[in-house]
C-alpha atoms as a PDB file:
ATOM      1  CA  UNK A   1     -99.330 101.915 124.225  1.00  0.00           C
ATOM      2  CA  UNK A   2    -100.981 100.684 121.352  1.00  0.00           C
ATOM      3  CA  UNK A   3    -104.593 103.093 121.874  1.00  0.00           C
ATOM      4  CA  UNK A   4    -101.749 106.014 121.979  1.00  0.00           C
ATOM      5  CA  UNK A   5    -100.055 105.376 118.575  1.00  0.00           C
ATOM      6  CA  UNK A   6    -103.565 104.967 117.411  1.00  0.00           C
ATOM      7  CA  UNK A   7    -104.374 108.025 118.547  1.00  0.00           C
ATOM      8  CA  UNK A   8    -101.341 109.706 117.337  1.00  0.00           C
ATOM      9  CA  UNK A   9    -102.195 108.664 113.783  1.00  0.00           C
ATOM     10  CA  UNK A  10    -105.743 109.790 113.998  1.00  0.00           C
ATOM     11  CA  UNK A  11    -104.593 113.129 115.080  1.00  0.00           C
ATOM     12  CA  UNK A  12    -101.356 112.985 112.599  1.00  0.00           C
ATOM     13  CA  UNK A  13    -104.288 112.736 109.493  1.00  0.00           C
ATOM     14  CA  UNK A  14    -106.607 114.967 111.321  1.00  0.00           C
ATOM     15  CA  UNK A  15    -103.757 117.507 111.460  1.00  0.00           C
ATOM     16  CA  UNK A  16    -102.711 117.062 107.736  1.00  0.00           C
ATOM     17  CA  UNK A  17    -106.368 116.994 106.447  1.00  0.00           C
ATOM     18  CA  UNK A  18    -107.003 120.400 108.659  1.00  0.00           C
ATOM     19  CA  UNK A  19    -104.034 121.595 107.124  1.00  0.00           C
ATOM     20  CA  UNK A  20    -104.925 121.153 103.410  1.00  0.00           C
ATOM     21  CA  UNK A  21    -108.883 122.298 104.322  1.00  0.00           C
ATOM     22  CA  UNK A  22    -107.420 125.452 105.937  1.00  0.00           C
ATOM     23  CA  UNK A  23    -104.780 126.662 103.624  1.00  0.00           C
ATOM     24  CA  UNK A  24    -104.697 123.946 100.481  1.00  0.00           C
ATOM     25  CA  UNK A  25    -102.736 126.923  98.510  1.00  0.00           C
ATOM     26  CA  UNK A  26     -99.611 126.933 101.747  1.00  0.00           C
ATOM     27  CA  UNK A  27     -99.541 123.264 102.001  1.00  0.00           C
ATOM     28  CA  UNK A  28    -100.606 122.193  98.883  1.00  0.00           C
ATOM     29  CA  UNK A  29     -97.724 123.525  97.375  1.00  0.00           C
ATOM     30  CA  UNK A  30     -95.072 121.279  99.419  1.00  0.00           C
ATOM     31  CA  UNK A  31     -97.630 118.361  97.046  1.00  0.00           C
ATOM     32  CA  UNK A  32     -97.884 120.124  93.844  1.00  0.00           C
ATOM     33  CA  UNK A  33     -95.644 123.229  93.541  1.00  0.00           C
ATOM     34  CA  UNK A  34     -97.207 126.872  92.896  1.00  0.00           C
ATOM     35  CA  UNK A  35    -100.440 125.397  91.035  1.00  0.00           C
ATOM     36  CA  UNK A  36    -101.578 125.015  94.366  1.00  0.00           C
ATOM     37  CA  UNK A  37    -102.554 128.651  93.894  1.00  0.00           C
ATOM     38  CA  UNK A  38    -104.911 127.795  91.331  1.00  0.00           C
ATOM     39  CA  UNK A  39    -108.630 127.813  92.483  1.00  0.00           C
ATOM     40  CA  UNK A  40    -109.452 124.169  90.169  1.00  0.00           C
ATOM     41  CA  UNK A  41    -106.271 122.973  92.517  1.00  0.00           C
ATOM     42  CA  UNK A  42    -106.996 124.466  95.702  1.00  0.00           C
ATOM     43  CA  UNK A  43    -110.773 122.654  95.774  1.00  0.00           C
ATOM     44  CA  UNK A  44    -108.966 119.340  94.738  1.00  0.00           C
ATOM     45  CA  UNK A  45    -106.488 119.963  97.527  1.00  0.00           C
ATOM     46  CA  UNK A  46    -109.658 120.857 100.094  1.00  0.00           C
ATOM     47  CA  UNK A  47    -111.391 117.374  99.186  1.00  0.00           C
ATOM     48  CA  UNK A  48    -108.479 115.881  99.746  1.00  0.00           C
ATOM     49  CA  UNK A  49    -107.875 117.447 103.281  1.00  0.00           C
ATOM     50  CA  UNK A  50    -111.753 116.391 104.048  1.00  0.00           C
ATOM     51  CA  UNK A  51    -111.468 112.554 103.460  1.00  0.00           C
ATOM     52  CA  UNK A  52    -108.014 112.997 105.510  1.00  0.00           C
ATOM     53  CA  UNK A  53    -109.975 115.001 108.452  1.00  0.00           C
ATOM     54  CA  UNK A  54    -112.668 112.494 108.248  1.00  0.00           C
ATOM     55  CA  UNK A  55    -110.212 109.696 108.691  1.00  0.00           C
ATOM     56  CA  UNK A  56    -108.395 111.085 111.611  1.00  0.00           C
ATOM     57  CA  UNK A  57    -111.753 112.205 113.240  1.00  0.00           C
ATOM     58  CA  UNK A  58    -113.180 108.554 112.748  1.00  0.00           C
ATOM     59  CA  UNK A  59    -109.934 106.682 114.018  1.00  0.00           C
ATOM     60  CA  UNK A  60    -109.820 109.454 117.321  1.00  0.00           C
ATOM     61  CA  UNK A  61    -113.434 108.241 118.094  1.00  0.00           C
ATOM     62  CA  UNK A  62    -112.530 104.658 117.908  1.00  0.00           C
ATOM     63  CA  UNK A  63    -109.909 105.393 120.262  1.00  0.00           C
ATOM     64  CA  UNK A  64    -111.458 107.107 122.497  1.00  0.00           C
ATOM     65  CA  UNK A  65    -114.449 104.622 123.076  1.00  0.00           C
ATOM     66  CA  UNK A  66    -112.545 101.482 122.887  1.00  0.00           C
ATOM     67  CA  UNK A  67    -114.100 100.765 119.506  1.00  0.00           C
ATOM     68  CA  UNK A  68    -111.986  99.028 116.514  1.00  0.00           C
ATOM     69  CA  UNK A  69    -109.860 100.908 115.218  1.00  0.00           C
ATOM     70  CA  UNK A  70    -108.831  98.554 112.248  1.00  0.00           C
ATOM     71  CA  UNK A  71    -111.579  99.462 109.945  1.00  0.00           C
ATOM     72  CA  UNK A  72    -110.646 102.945 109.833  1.00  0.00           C
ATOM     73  CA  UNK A  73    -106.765 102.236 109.664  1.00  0.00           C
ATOM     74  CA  UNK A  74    -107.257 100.419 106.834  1.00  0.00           C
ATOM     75  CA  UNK A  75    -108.993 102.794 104.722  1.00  0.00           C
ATOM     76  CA  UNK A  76    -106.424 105.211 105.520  1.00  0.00           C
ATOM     77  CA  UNK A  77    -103.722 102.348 103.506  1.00  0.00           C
ATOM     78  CA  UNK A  78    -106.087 102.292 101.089  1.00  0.00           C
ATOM     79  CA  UNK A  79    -106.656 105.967 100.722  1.00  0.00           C
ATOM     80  CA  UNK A  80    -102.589 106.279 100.887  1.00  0.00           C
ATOM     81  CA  UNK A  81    -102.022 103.792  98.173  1.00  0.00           C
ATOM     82  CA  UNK A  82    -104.817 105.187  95.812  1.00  0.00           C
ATOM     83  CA  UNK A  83    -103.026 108.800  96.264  1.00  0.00           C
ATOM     84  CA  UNK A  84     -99.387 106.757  95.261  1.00  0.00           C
ATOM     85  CA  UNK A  85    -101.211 105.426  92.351  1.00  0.00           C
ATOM     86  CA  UNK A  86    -102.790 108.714  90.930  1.00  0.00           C
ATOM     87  CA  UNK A  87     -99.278 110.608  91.756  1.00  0.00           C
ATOM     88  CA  UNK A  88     -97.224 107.482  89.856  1.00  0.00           C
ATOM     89  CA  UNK A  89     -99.783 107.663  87.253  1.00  0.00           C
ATOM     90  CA  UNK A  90     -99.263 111.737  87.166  1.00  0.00           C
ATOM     91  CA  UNK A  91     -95.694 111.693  87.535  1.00  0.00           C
ATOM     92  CA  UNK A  92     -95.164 113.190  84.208  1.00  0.00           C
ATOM     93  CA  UNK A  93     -97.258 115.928  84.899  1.00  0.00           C
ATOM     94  CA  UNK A  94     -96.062 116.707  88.316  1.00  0.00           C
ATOM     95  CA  UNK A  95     -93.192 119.222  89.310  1.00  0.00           C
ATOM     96  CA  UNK A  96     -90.162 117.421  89.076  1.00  0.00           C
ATOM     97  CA  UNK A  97     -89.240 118.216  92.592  1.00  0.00           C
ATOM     98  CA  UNK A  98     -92.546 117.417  94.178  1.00  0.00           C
ATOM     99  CA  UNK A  99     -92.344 113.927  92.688  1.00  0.00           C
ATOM    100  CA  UNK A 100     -90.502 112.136  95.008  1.00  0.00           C
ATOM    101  CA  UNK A 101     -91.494 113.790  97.959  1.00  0.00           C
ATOM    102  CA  UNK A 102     -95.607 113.138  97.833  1.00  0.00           C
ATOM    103  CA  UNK A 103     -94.910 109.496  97.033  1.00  0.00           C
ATOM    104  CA  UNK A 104     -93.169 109.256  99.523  1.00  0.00           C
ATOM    105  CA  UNK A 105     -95.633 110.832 102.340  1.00  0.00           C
ATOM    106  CA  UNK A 106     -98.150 109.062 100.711  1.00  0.00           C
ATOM    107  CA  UNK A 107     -96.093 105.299 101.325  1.00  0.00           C
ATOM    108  CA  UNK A 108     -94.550 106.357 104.543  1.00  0.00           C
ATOM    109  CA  UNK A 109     -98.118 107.086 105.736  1.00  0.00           C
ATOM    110  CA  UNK A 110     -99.393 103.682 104.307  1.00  0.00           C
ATOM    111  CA  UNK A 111     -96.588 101.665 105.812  1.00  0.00           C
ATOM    112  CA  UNK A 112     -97.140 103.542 109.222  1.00  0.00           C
ATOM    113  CA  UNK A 113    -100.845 102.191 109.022  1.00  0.00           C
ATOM    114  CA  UNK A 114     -99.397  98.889 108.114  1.00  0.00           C
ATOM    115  CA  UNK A 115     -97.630  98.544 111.279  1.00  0.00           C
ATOM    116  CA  UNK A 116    -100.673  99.589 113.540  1.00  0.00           C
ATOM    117  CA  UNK A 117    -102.493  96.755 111.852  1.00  0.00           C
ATOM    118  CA  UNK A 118    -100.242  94.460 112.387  1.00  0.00           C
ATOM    119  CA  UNK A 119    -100.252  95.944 116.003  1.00  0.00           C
ATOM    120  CA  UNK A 120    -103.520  95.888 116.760  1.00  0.00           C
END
């Protein structure tokens, strides 16, 4: 069971990273509101959904070979809790109700990788 939940989050960041690649002005908005629509925002948003696509691609190989998945687990906490940071440190800035909502996908998705640590 365990190489299946760690496949399911390598295809859960895949999915999200493909998402925000694909159509960073759609999905970007449920992050930062309508400035999603703004070309500066929509490249930010596109990086973003790389190093997400990356992540999900790299954790779905480990899977799939037997390799370790840990090392790419745990740069997806890390990535998670350096996206918390910049959004707590942004808060201000950020539509008030898209504040709550991309800190908390950003945790929820840390604490997920958390438990497949612990897990694996």
């Amino acid at each position: 069971m365990r190489r299946a939940e760690q496949a399911v989050y390598g295809l859960a960041r895949l999915g999200f990273g493909a998402a925000l690649m694909s159509r960073p002005d759609r999905f970007g908005a449920l992050l930062v509101g309508d400035e999603a629509r703004e070309p500066s925002v929509r490249a930010g948003l596109r990086a973003y959904g790389t190093r997400d696509t990356v992540l999900g691609l790299a954790t779905l190989r480990a899977v799939l070979s037997g390799s370790d998945v840990r090392p790419w687990v745990a740069a997806g906490i890390a990535s998670d809790m350096l996206d918390t940071l910049a959004q707590v440190t942004d808060w201000a800035d950020l539509p008030a109700d898209r504040r709550v909502g991309g800190v908390a996908a950003a945790v929820a998705s840390a604490a997920v990788g958390v438990a497949l640590l612990a897990r694996a």
